[in-house]
Protein backbone atom coordinates (compact mmCIF):
# COMPACT_ATOMS: atom_id res chain seq x y z
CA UNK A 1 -2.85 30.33 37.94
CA UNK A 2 -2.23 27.13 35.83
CA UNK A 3 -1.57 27.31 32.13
CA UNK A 4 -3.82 25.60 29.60
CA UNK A 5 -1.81 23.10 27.69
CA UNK A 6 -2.68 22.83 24.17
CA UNK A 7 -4.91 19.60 23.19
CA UNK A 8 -3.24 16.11 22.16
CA UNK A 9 -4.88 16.85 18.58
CA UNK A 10 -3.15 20.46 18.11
CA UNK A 11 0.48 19.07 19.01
CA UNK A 12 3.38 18.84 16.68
CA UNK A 13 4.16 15.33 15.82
CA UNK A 14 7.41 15.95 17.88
CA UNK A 15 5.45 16.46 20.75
CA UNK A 16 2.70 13.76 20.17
CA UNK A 17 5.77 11.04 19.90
CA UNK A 18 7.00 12.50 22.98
CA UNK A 19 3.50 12.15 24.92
CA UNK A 20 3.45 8.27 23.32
CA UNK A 21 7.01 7.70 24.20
CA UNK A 22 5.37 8.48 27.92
CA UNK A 23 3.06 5.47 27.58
CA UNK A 24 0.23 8.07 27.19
CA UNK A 25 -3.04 6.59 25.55
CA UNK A 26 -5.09 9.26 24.68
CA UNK A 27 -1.75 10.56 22.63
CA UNK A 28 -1.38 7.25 21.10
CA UNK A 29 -5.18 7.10 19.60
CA UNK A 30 -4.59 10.80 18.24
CA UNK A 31 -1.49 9.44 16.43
CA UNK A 32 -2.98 6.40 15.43
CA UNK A 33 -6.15 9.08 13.83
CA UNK A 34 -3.84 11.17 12.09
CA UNK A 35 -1.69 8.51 9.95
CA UNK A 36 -4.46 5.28 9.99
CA UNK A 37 -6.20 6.58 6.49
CA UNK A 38 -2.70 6.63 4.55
CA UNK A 39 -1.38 3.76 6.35
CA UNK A 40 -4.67 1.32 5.71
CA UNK A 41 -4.08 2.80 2.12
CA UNK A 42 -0.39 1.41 1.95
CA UNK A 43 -1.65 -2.16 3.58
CA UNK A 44 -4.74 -2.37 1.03
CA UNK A 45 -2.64 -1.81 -1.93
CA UNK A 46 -0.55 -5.19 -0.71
CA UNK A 47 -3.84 -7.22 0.57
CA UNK A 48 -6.73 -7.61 -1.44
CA UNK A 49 -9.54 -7.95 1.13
CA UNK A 50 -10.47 -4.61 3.40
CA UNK A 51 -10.39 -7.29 6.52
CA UNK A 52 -6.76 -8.13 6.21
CA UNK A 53 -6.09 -4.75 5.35
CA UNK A 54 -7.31 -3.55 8.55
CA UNK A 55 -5.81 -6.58 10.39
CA UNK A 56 -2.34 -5.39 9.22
CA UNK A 57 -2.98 -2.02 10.54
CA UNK A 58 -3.53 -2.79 13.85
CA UNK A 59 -0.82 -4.77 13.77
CA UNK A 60 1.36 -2.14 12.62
CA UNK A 61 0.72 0.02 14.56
CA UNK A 62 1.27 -2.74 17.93
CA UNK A 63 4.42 -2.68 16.74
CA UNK A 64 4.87 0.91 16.05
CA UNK A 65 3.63 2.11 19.42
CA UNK A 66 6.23 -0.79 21.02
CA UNK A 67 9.34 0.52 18.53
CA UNK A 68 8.86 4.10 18.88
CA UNK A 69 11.78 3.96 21.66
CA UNK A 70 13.97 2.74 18.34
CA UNK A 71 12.74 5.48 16.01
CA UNK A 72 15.51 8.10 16.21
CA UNK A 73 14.29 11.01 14.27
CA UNK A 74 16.18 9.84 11.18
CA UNK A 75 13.97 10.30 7.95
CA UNK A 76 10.40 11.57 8.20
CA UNK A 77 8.37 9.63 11.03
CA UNK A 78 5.57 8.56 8.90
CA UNK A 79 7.94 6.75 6.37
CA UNK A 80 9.17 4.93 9.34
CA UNK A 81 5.49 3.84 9.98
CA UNK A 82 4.98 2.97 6.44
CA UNK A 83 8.22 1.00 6.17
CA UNK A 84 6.29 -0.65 9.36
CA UNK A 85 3.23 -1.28 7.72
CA UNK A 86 4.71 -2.66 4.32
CA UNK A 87 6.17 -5.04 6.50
CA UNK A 88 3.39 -6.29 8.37
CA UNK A 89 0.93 -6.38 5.31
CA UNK A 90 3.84 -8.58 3.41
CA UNK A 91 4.25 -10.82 6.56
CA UNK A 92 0.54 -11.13 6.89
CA UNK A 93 0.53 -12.15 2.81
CA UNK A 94 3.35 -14.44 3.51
CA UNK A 95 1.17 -16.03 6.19
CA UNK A 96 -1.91 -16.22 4.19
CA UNK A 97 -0.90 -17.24 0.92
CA UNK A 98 2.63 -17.92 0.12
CA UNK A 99 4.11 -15.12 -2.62
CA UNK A 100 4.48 -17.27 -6.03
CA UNK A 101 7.02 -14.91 -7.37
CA UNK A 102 8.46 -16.87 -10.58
CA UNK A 103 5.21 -17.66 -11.79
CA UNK A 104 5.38 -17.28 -15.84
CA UNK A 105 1.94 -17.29 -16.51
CA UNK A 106 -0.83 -14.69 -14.89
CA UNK A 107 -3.91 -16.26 -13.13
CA UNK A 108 -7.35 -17.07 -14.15
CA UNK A 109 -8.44 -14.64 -11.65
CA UNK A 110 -7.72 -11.40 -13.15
CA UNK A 111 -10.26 -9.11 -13.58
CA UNK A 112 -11.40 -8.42 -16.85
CA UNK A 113 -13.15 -4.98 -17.58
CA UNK A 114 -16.14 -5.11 -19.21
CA UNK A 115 -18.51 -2.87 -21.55
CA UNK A 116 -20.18 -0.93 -18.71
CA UNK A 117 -16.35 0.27 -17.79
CA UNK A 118 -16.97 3.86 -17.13
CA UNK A 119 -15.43 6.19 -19.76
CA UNK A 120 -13.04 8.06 -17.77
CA UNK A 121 -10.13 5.98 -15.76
CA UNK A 122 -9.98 7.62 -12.24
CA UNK A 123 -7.44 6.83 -9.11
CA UNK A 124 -10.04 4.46 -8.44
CA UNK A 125 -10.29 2.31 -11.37
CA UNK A 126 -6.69 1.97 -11.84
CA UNK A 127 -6.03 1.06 -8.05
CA UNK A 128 -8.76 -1.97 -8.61
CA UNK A 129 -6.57 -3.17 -11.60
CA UNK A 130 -3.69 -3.14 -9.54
CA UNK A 131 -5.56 -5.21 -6.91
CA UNK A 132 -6.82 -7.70 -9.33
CA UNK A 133 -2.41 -8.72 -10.32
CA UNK A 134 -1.95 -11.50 -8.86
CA UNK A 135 -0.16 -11.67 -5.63
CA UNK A 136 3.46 -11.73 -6.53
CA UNK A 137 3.04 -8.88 -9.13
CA UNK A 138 1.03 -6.57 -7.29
CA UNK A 139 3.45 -7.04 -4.16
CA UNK A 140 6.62 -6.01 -6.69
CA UNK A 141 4.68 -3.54 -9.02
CA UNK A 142 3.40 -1.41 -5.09
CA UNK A 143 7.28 -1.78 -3.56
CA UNK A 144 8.76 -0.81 -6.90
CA UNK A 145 6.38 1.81 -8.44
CA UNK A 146 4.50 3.31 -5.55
CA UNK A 147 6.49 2.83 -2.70
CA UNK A 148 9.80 3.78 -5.00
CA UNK A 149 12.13 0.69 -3.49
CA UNK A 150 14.80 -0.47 -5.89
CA UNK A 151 15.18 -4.20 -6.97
CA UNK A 152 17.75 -5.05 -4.84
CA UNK A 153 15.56 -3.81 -2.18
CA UNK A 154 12.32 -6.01 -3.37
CA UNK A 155 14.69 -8.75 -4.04
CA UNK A 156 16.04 -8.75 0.21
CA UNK A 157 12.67 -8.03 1.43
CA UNK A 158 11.19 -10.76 -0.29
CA UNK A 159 13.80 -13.29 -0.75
CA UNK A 160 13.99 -13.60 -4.32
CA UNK A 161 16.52 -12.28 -7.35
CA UNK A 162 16.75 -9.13 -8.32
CA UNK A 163 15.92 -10.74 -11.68
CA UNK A 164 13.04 -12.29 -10.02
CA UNK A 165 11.26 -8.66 -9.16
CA UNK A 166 12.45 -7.07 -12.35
CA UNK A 167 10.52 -9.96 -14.40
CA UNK A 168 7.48 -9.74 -11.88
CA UNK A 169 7.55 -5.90 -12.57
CA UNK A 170 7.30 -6.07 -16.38
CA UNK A 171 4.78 -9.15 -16.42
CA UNK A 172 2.84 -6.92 -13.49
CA UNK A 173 2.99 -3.57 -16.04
CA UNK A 174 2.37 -5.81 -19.13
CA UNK A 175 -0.93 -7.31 -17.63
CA UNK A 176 -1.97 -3.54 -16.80
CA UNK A 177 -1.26 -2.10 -20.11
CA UNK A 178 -3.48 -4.91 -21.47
CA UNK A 179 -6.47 -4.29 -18.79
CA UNK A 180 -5.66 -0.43 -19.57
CA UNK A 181 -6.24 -1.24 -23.51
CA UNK A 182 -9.34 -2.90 -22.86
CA UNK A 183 -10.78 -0.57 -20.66
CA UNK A 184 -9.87 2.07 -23.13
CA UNK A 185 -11.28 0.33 -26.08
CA UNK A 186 -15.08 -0.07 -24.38
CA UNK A 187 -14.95 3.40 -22.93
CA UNK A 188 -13.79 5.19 -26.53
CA UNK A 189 -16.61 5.45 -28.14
CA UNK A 190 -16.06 8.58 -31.67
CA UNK A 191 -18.80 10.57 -32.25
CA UNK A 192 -19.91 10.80 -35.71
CA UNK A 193 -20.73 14.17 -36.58
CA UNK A 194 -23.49 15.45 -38.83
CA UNK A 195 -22.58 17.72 -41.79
């Protein structure tokens, strides 16, 4: 009598790396459907445009699914694959655009909030003001604050000072406190109350 193995989607992730290790497929598109939403999360907060996002992805995870022989189990797998995908989406911005890191003055193309902001700030609203930083800022503000990588880190993995990224991080926080302050302002409006 043969025994029913369990589905590629119920395995642990042990055992899915295993299967992929094998060269199996099928275990390689369930792995690729569990960690794609976070991971096209990590590349969009690096590349403005949901093409290039997705670009970096795919990418990624190439280079994931031809690496996995060098992942040895040290540190959670799917902080390996992020660590991956930071990589590719900064090569990919490297490619596209060259990172002006010591810029001293932000760019014209900074979005502005205007009146018809809504009144309450959501995840979403403060994740499009961190896409509208310029390049250099957003890259150092995501590896810094969101990604938790220390400036000596930012400073190796993008080939600048560490004084570089620490500037780049308070213009980057500046330029959000202002956007913050005006998106405040239009959606505060006081109620006047009748006696």
């Amino acid at each position: 009598m043969a025994t029913l193995l369990p589905s590629l989607s119920q395995l642990t992730e042990t055992d899915l790396l295993a299967e992929c290790r094998r060269g199996n497929p099928r275990a390689q598109k369930v792995l690729y459907d569990r960690l794609s939403p976070g991971m096209l999360s990590v590349c969009l907060r690096y590349l403005r445009h949901p093409e290039d996002a997705e670009e970096a992805l795919v990418l990624g995870f190439v280079k994931v699914f031809r690496a996995l022989a060098q992942y040895r189990g040290e540190g959670s797998f799917r902080g390996w694959v992020r660590r991956v995908m930071i990589n590719e989406a900064l090569g990919q911005l490297r490619r596209r655009q060259p990172l002006h890191l010591d810029i001293d003055e932000c760019h014209d193309g900074v979005a502005t909030i205007t009146a018809a902001a809504e009144s309450n700030l959501d995840t979403a609203d403060l994740l499009r003001l961190i896409q509208a930083l310029p390049a250099g800022y957003r890259t150092v503000f995501n590896l810094y604050a969101v990604e938790g990588y220390s400036h000596a880190e930012i400073a190796a993995l993008l080939g600048i000072s560490e004084g570089t990224s620490k500037s780049q991080l308070s213009k980057a926080r500046a330029l959000l406190q202002r956007q913050l302050a005006v998106l405040h302002s239009f959606s505060f409006q006081p109620q006047s109350y009748a006696a």
